[in-house]
Protein backbone atom coordinates (compact mmCIF):
# COMPACT_ATOMS: atom_id res chain seq x y z
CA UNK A 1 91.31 77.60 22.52
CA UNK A 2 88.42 79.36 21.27
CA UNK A 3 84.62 78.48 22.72
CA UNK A 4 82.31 75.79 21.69
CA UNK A 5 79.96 77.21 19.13
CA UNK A 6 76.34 76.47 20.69
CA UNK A 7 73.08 76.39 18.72
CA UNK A 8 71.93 79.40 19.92
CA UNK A 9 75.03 81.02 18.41
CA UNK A 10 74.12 79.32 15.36
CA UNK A 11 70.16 80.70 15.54
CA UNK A 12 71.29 84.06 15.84
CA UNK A 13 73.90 84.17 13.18
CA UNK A 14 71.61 82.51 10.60
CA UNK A 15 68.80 84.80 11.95
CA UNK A 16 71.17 87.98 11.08
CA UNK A 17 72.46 86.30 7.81
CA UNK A 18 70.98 87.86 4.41
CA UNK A 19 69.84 84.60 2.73
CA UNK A 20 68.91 86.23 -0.41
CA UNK A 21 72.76 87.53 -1.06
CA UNK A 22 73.46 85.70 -4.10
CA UNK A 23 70.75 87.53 -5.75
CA UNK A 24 72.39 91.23 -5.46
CA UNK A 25 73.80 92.86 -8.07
CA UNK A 26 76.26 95.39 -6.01
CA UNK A 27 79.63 93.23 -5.56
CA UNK A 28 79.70 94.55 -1.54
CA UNK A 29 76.56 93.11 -0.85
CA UNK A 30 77.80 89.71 -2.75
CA UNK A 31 80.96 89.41 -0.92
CA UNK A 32 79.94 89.99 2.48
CA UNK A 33 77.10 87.89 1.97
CA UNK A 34 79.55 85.31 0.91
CA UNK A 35 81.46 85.80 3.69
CA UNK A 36 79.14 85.26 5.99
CA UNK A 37 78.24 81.86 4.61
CA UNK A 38 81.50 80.43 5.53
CA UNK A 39 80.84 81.95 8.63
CA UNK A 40 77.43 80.00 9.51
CA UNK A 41 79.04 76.98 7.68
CA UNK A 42 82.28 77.24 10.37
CA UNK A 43 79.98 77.26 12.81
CA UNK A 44 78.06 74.43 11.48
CA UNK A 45 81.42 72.25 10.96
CA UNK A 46 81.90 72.65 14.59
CA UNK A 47 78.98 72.21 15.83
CA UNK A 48 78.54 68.73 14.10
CA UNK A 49 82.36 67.84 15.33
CA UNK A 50 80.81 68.37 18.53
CA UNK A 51 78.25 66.10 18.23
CA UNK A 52 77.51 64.71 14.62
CA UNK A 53 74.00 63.40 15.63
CA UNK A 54 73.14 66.92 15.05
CA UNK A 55 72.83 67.56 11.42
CA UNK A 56 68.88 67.01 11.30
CA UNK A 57 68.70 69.86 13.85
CA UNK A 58 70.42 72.20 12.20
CA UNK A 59 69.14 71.84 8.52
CA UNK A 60 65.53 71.84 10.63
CA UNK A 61 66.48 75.37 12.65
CA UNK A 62 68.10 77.19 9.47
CA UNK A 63 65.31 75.77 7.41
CA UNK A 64 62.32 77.49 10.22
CA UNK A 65 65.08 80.76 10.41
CA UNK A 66 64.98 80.85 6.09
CA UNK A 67 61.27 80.59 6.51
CA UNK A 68 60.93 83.03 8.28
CA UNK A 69 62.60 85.44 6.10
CA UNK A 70 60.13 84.22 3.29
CA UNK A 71 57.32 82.32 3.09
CA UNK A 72 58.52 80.39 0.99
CA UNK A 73 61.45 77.67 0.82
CA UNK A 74 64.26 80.50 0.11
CA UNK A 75 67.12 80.73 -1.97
CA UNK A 76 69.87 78.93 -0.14
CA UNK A 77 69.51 75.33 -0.04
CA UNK A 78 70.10 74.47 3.78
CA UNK A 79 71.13 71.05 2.86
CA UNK A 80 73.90 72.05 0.27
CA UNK A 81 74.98 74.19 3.12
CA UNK A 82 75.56 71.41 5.35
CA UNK A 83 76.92 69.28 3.29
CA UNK A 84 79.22 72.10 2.40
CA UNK A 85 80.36 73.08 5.91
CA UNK A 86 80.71 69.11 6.77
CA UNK A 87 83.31 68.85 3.71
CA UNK A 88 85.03 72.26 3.75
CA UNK A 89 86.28 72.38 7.54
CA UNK A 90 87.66 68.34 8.03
């Protein structure tokens, strides 16, 4: 049985994530970006089966982490990611 994903391990994958992935035009850079947004939303999926009460929490953290990669609101759409990881891993 593998470990219960916490928030911190959540924080410091989105923190390491390249948010602005979709945007590259070298393939590489597009595909492991990819992959590491079923990665974070994995993580996500479990952390919400672990307690669902969460979700405003997480879009909130990965929303201040996005931030402060840019200062603005940045490419990925934390709440499309959520929703995402919440249907994608039943």
């Amino acid at each position: 049985m593998s470990e219960a994903v916490s928030m911190g391990d959540l924080e410091k994958a989105a923190d390491k994530f390249d948010w602005s992935y979709e945007f590259s035009d070298d393939h590489r850079y597009w595909v492991a970006g990819d992959k590491q947004k079923k990665e974070l939303a994995k993580m996500i999926s479990d952390l919400l089966k672990q307690n669902p009460g969460d979700e405003k929490k997480i879009i909130v953290l990965l929303n201040k982490i996005q931030l402060k990669h840019y200062k603005s609101p940045g490419p990925i759409d934390v709440k499309k990611l959520v929703n995402y990881a919440k249907n994608a891993y039943k």
